[in-house]
Structure formats: C-alpha cells, structure tokens
Protein backbone atom coordinates (compact mmCIF):
# COMPACT_ATOMS: atom_id res chain seq x y z
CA UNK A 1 80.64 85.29 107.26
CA UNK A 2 83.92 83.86 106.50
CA UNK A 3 87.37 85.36 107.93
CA UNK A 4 89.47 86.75 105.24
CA UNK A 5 92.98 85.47 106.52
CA UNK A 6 96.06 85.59 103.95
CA UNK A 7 97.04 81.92 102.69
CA UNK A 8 99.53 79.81 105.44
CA UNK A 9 102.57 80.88 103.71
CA UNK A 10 104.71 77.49 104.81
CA UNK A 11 102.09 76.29 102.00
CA UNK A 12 103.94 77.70 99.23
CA UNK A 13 107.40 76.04 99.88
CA UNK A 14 106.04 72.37 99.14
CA UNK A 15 107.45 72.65 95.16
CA UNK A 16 110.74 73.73 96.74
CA UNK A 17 110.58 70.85 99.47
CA UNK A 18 110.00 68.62 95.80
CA UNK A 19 112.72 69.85 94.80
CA UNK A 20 114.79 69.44 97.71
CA UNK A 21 114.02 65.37 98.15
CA UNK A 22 115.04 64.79 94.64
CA UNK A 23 118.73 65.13 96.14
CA UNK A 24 120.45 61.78 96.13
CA UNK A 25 120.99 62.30 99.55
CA UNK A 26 117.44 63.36 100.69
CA UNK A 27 116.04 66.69 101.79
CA UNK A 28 117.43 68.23 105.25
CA UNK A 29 114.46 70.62 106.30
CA UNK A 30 115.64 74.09 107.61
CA UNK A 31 112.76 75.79 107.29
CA UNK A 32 110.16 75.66 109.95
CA UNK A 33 112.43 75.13 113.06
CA UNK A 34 110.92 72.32 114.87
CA UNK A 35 112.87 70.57 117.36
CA UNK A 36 114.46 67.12 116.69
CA UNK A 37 116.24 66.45 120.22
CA UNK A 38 114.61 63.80 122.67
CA UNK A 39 112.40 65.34 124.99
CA UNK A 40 114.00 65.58 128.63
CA UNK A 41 113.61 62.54 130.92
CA UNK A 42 112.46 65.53 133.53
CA UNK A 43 109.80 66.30 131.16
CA UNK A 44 108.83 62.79 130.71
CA UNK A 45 108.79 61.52 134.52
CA UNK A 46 106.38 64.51 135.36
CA UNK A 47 104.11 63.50 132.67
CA UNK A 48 104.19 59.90 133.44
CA UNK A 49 103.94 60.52 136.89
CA UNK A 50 100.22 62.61 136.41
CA UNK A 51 99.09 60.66 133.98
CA UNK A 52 96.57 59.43 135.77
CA UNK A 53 94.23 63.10 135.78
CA UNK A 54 90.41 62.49 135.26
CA UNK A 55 89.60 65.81 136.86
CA UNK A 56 89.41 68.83 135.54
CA UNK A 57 92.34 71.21 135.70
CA UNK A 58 93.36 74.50 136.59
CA UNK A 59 92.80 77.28 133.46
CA UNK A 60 95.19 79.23 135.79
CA UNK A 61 97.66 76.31 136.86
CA UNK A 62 97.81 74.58 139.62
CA UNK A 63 99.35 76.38 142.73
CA UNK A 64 102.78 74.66 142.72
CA UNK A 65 102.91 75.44 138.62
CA UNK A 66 102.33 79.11 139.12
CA UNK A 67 104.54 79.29 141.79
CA UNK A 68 107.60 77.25 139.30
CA UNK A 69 106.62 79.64 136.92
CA UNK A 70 106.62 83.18 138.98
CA UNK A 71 110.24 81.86 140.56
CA UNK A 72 111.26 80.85 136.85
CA UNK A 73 111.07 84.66 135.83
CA UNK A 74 112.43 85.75 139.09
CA UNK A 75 115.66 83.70 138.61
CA UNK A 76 116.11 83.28 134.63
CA UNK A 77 114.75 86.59 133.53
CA UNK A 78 115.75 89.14 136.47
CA UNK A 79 112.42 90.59 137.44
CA UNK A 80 112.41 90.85 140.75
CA UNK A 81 109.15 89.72 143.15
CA UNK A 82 106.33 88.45 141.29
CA UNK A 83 103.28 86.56 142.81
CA UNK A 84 101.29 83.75 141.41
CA UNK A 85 98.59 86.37 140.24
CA UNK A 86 100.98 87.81 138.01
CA UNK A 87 101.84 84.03 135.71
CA UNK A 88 99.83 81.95 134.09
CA UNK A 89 100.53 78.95 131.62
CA UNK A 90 99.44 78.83 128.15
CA UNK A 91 98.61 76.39 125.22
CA UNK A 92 102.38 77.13 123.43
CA UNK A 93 103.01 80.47 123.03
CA UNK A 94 101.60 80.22 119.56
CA UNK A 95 98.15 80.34 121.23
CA UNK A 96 98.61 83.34 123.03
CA UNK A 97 100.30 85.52 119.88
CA UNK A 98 97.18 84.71 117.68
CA UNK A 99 94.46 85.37 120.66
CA UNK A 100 95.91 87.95 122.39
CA UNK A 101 93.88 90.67 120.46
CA UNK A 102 90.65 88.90 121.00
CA UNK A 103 91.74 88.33 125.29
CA UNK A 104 92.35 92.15 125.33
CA UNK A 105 89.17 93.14 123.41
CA UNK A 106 90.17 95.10 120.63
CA UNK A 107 87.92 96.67 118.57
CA UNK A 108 88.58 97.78 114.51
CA UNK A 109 89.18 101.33 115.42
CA UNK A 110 92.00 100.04 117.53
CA UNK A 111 95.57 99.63 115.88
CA UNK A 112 98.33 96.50 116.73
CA UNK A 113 101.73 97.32 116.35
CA UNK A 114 104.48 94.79 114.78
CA UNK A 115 107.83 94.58 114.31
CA UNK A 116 108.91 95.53 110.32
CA UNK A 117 110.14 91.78 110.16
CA UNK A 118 107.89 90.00 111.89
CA UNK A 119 106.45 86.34 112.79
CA UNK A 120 103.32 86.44 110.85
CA UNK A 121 100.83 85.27 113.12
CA UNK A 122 101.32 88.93 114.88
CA UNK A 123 99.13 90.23 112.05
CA UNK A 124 96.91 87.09 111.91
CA UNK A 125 95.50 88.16 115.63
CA UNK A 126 94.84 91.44 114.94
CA UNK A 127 93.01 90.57 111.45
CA UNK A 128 91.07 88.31 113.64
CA UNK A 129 89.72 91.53 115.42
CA UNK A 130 89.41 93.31 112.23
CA UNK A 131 92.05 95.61 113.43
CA UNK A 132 94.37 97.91 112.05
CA UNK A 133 98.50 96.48 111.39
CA UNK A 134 100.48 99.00 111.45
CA UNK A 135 104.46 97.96 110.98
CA UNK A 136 106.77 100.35 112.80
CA UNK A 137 109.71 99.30 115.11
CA UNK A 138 110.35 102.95 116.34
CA UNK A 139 107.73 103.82 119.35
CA UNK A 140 107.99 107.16 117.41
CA UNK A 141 106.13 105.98 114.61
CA UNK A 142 103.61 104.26 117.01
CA UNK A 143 99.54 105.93 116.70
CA UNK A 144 97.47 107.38 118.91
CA UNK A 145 94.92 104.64 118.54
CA UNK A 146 97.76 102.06 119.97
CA UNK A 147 96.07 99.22 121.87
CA UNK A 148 98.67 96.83 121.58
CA UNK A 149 102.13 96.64 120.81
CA UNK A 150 104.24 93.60 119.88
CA UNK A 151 108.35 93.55 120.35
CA UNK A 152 109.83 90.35 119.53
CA UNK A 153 113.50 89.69 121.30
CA UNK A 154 115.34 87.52 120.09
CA UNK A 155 113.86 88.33 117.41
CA UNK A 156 112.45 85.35 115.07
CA UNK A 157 113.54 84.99 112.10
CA UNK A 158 116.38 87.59 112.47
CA UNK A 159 117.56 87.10 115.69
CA UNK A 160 118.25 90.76 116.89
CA UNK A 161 118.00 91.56 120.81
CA UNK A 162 116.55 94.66 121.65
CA UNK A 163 118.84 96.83 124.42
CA UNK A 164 117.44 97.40 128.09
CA UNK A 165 117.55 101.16 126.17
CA UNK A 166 115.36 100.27 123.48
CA UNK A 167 112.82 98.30 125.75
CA UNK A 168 112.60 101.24 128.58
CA UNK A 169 111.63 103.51 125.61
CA UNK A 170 108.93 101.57 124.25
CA UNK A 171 107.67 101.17 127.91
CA UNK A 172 107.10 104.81 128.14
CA UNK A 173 105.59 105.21 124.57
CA UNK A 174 103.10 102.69 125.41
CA UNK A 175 101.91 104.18 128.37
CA UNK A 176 101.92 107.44 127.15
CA UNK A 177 99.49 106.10 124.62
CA UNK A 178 97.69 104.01 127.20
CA UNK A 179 98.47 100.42 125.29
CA UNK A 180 99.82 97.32 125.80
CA UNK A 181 103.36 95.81 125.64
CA UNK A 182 104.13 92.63 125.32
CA UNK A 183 107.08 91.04 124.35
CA UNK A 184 107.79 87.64 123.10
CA UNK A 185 110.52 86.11 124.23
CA UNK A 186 110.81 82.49 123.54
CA UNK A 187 114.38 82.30 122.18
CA UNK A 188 115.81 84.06 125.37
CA UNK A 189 117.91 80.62 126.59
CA UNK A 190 119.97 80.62 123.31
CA UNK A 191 122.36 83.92 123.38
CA UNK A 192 125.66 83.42 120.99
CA UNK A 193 127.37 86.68 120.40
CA UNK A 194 125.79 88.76 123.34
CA UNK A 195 125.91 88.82 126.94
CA UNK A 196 122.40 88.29 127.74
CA UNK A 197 118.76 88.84 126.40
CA UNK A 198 116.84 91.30 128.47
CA UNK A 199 113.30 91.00 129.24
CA UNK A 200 110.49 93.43 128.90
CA UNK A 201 109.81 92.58 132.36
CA UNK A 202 113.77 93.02 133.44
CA UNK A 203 113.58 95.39 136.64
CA UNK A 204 116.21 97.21 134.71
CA UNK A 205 113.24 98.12 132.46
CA UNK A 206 110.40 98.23 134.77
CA UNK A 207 111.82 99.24 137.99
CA UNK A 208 109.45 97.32 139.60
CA UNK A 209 106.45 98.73 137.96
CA UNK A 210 104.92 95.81 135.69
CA UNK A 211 101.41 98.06 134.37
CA UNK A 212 100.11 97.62 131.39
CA UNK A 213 103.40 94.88 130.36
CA UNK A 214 103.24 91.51 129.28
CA UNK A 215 105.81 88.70 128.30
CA UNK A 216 105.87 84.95 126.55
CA UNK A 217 108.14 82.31 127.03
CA UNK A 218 107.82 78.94 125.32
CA UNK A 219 109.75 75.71 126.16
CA UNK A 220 109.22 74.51 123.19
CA UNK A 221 112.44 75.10 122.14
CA UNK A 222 114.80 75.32 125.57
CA UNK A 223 112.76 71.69 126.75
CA UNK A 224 112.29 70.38 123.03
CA UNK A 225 108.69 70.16 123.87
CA UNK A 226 107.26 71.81 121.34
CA UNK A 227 104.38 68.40 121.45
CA UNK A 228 103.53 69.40 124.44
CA UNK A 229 102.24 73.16 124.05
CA UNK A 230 103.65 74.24 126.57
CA UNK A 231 104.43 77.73 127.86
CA UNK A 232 104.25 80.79 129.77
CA UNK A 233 103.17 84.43 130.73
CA UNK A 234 103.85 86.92 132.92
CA UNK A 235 103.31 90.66 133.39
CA UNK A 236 100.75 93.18 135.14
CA UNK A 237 98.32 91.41 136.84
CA UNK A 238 95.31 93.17 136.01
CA UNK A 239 96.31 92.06 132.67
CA UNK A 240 96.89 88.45 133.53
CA UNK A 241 93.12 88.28 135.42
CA UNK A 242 91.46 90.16 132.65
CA UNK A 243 92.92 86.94 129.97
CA UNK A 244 92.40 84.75 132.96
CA UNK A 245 88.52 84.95 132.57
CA UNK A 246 87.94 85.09 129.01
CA UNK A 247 90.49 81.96 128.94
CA UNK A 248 87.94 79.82 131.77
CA UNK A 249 84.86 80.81 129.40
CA UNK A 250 86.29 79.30 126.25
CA UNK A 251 88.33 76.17 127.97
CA UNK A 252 92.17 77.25 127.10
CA UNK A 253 93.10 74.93 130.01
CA UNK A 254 96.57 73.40 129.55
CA UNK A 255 95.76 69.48 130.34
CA UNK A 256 96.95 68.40 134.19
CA UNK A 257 100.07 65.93 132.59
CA UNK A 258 101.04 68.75 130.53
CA UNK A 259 101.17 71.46 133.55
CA UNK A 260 103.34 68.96 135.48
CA UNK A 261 106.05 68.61 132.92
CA UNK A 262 105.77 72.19 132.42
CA UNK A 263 106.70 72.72 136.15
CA UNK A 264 109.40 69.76 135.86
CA UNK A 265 111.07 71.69 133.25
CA UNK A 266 110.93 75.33 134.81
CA UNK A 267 112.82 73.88 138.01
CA UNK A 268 115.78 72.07 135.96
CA UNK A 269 118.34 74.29 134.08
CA UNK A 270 120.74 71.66 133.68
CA UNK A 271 118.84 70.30 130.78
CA UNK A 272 118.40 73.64 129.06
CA UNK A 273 122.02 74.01 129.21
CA UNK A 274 123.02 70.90 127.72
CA UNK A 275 120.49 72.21 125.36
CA UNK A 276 121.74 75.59 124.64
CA UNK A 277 125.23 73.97 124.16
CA UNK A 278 123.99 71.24 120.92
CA UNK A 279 122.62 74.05 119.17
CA UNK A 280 125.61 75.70 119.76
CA UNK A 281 127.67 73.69 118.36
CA UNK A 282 125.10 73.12 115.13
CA UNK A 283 125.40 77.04 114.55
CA UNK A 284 129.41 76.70 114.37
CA UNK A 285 129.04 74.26 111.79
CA UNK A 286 126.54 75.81 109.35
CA UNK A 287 127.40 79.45 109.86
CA UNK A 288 130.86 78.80 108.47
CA UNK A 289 129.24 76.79 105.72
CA UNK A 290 127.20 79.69 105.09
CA UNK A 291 129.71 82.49 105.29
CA UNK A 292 131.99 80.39 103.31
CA UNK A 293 129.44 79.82 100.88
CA UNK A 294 128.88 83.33 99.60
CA UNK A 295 126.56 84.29 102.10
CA UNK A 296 126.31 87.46 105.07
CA UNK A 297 124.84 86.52 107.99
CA UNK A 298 122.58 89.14 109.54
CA UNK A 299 121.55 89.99 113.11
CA UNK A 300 121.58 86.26 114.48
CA UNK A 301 123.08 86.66 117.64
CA UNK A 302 120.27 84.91 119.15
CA UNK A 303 117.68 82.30 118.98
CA UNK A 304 117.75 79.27 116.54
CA UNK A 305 118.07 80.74 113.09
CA UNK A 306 120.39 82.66 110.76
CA UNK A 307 119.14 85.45 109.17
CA UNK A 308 121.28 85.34 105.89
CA UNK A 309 121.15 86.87 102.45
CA UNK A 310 123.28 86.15 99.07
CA UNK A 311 121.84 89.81 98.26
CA UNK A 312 119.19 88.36 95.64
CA UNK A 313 115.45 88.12 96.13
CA UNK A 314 114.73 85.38 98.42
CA UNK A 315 113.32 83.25 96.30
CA UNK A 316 116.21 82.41 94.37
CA UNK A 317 118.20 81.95 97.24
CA UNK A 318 115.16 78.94 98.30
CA UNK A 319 115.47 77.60 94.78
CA UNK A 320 119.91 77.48 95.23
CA UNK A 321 119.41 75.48 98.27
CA UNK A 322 116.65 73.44 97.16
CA UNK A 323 119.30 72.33 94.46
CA UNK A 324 121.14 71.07 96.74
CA UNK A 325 118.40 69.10 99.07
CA UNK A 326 118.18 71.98 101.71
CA UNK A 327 114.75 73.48 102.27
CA UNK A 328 115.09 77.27 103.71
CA UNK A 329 112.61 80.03 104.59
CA UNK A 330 112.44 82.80 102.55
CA UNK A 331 112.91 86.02 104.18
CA UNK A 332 109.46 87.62 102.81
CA UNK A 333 107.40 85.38 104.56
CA UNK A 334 107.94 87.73 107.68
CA UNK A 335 107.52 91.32 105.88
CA UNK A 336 108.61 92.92 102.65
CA UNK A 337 111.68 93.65 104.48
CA UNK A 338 113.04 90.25 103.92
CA UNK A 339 112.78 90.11 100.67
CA UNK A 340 116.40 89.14 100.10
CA UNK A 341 117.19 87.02 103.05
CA UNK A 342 116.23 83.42 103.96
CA UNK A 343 115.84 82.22 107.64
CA UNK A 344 117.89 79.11 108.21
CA UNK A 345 116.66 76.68 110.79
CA UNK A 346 119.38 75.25 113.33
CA UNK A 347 116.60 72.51 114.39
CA UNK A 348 118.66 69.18 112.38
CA UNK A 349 120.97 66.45 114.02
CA UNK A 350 124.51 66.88 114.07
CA UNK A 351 124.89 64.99 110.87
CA UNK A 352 122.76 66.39 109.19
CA UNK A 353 124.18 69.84 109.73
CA UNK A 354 127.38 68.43 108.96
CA UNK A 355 125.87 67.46 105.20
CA UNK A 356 124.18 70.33 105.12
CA UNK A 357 127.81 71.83 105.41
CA UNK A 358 128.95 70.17 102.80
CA UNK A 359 126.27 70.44 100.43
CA UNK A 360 126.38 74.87 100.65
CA UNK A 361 130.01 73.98 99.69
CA UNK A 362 128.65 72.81 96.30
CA UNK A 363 129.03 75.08 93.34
C-alpha cells in the first residue's frame, strides 16, 4: 500500500523561481538555505586522507569519531561528562528528524509533538508511523499518549531560542508523561542578538541526568558540508543503543571518508568562526534592506534566516520578491502560523546579498 505523504512543498515555488530568473539580473535564491561557502580545507584533508576505505565502517563511528564527538558537546554545548556510548554520527541530521519515529518504535496510538511553526519533515516522520501530530509549543498542551516530543532551538525558519527555563520545563513534562525529548539544534554556532543558545542537554537543564533526552547537531551549515551528510547525536544512552541497533540492521552507516572529515571538523573551531562571522556580516546587509524595505523582522536572533512579514499573506510577499529576481520561502510552508511571513535564506555570496539589497530597495 502506498504512503500517503503531503506533496514536497519546495515543489510549488518553481513558477515563482520562473518568475524570479526573468530579472535582467538573474534570480538570487533565498529560499532553501543551502550553503555556498567552500568547504574547509580541514574537511577536505580528512577526506582525502581516508579515501582509501574498502572496509566496512563503523554504524556507531569509529572510536576516535565518537570520542571528537562526545568532547565536541562537552566543550561547545556545556554538558558536562559524556562517554562514547552516549554519541553517535548520523547521515545529516535530516535523516535522523524523518526516522526518528520509526528508531523509537512508535505505534498509531502514540502521538509526536511539534513546534506550531515547524520544519516539516517533523510531521513527515510521524506520518511515516501512522502517528498522531499534534502542534503545541506549551508542554501544557502536551497528551497523555506523548511518545515523542520535538523542540527546535534556534528555531528554523523563525529563529527563536528557547530559555534554559523553557527547556527545564519541557524536561519535566516529558518525563512526567514518560516520552521523549529531543531537540534539534543545528543552528546553535550562529547566535546574533543573544548571548548563547542553550542545549537540551546543557547541565543547566539536565543536571547531569540525560534520561529519556536526545539532541542533533548538523555541520552542514557551521562546516558548509551539507554534501557530506554529516552530523551528530547525543543524549541518554539507552536511547542512543536502542537507534544504534535498528540503525546496523538497515545499513545507516555514515561512509569511513565521511566520518573522518566529520571528526576533522568537530576538533577545529577556528573555521566555524570565520564561518559564523561571513554570515554575519550577510545578515547586516539584508536585514537593513529588509527593514528598510517595509518589512518587520521577527524572532531571528539565531540561525541563518529572517523570519519577516510585510503583514500580507505570504504568498504575495513570494510573488513581490519574485518581481524583483529574489526567490523567498513562504512562511506557511512550516504551519498555518506563517501564513504572513516568508523565511529569508542568508546562504548567497557577499554580492549577491549586496544586489539583493538593492533590489528590496526597488519600489
């Protein structure tokens, strides 16, 4: 029997993207938020360098990759001690959002919990299980048939971080209801107007206590090696052995190059901050343009997107840029709630953000 999945919603911008290259000037994409940067030369070396792998590799990482990854959390993320038994690396982070339902078991009588503006492949796993969506960001408003709950900080597409506060209460709803929390956490290198991003796994939130918690972190973005599929997970190892084995079964092995670039990159923070600081720059530019263009910027105090509205349905606000060559995400791809915003990618070279400056300046 065939799966009854909603259509790929990036599918329905392609008369807007039309649009968009009809510009003298060409279309400058904004929408999906892949990374244009060059791939770090740390990256690069390590792949080169175990290039040559014709055995099979570790589903659970080699020793020295778990062990980059564990001290990776320990000194980027503040969690204190964890072991090799509580990381693994995935297949992007991607991989683990959509299968995570299906690793954990769920059932249809069992109910996933989303954020109210959400990344939609949140849903997509749980309608892979047949089971229930239920949209709530309060852990008030969470069931008792709870199996999983999903947090999402920064938040993608609107950039909100979720307080140490906010986390520590959703900890103790979950366990009250005897599900699990996971956070995803991919944007966490880019901060702009706060101090930090906590992590679900921040002792601050756990004291020490990791049950029944799970986090993602992707370097697609911090690395620019989104190509790769690369990324990582941490959290309560029962958790981590129970995906573990259902991962060997099936063959979700990251490949042996890609595990040593992934370990290249999680021992090198000089290139993430050199990193951090382009996109920074990038948001300067086309956050003015944006204010200055009629727009209010939302949330966005993290991650690689503004969250932005001209207080019209979204869809207008795609077919006003696409007039002007810039291709945007409308806001309702990620819930009703966004019907009147449009997520706006950061992911273009300097000159191009620079045009697209100048083009939002068009009346």
């Amino acid at each position: 029997m065939a799966l009854s999945l909603p259509d790929f919603p990036w599918d329905s911008l392609e008369p807007y993207r039309n649009t968009a290259r009809q510009h003298p000037g060409g279309v400058i994409d904004l929408s999906i938020g892949s990374p244009i940067d060059a791939t770090p030369d740390v990256a690069r070396n390590a792949l080169n360098a175990a290039s040559n792998s014709p055995s099979y590799p570790l589903t659970a990482g080699s020793l020295e990759l778990r062990e980059a990854i564990a001290a990776w959390w320990e000194r980027r993320r503040n969690t204190g001690p964890l072991s090799i038994h509580n990381v693994i690396p995935t297949i992007g982070s991607k991989e683990m959002v959509g299968l995570l339902p299906m690793l954990l078991g769920l059932r249809s009588s069992d109910a996933v919990v989303i954020p109210t503006i959400a990344y939609p492949t949140y849903a997509i796993g749980a309608h892979l299980m047949d089971a229930q969506i239920v949209v709530a960001d309060d852990p008030d408003l969470w069931p008792e048939n709870t199996k999983l709950v999903w947090l999402n900080s920064p938040g993608n597409p609107t950039g909100e971080v979720l307080s140490v506060e906010h986390l520590t209460k959703a900890v103790t709803k979950a366990r009250e209801l005897g599900a699990v929390l996971v956070s995803d956490e991919c944007y966490a290198e880019m901060p702009w107007d706060v101090e930090r991003v906590p992590s679900l796994l921040d002792q601050e939130v756990t004291e020490g206590n990791l049950h029944g918690l799970l986090a993602l972190y992707s370097t697609s973005k911090q690395s620019n090696l989104a190509g790769y599929r690369a990324a990582v997970m941490a959290g309560d190892d029962d958790l981590i052995e129970q995906i573990l084995l259902v991962r060997k079964h099936v063959g979700l092995i990251p490949p042996a190059p890609i595990q040593a670039a992934l370990r290249a990159v999680l021992a090198d923070d000089e290139h993430v901050a050199v990193q951090r600081e382009r996109y920074r720059a990038r948001r300067a530019v086309v956050s003015e343009a944006v204010s200055s263009a009629g727009f209010t910027i939302d949330h966005s105090e993290a991650g690689l997107y503004l969250w932005a509205t001209r207080g019209e349905n979204c869809w207008d606000t795609v077919a006003w840029c696409a007039a002007r060559g810039l291709l945007v995400t409308p806001g309702v791809f990620y819930g009703e709630g966004g019907i009147q915003h449009v997520r706006i990618a950061l992911t273009a070279t300097d000159q191009d953000c620079v045009t697209a400056a100048e083009r939002l300046s068009q009346r």
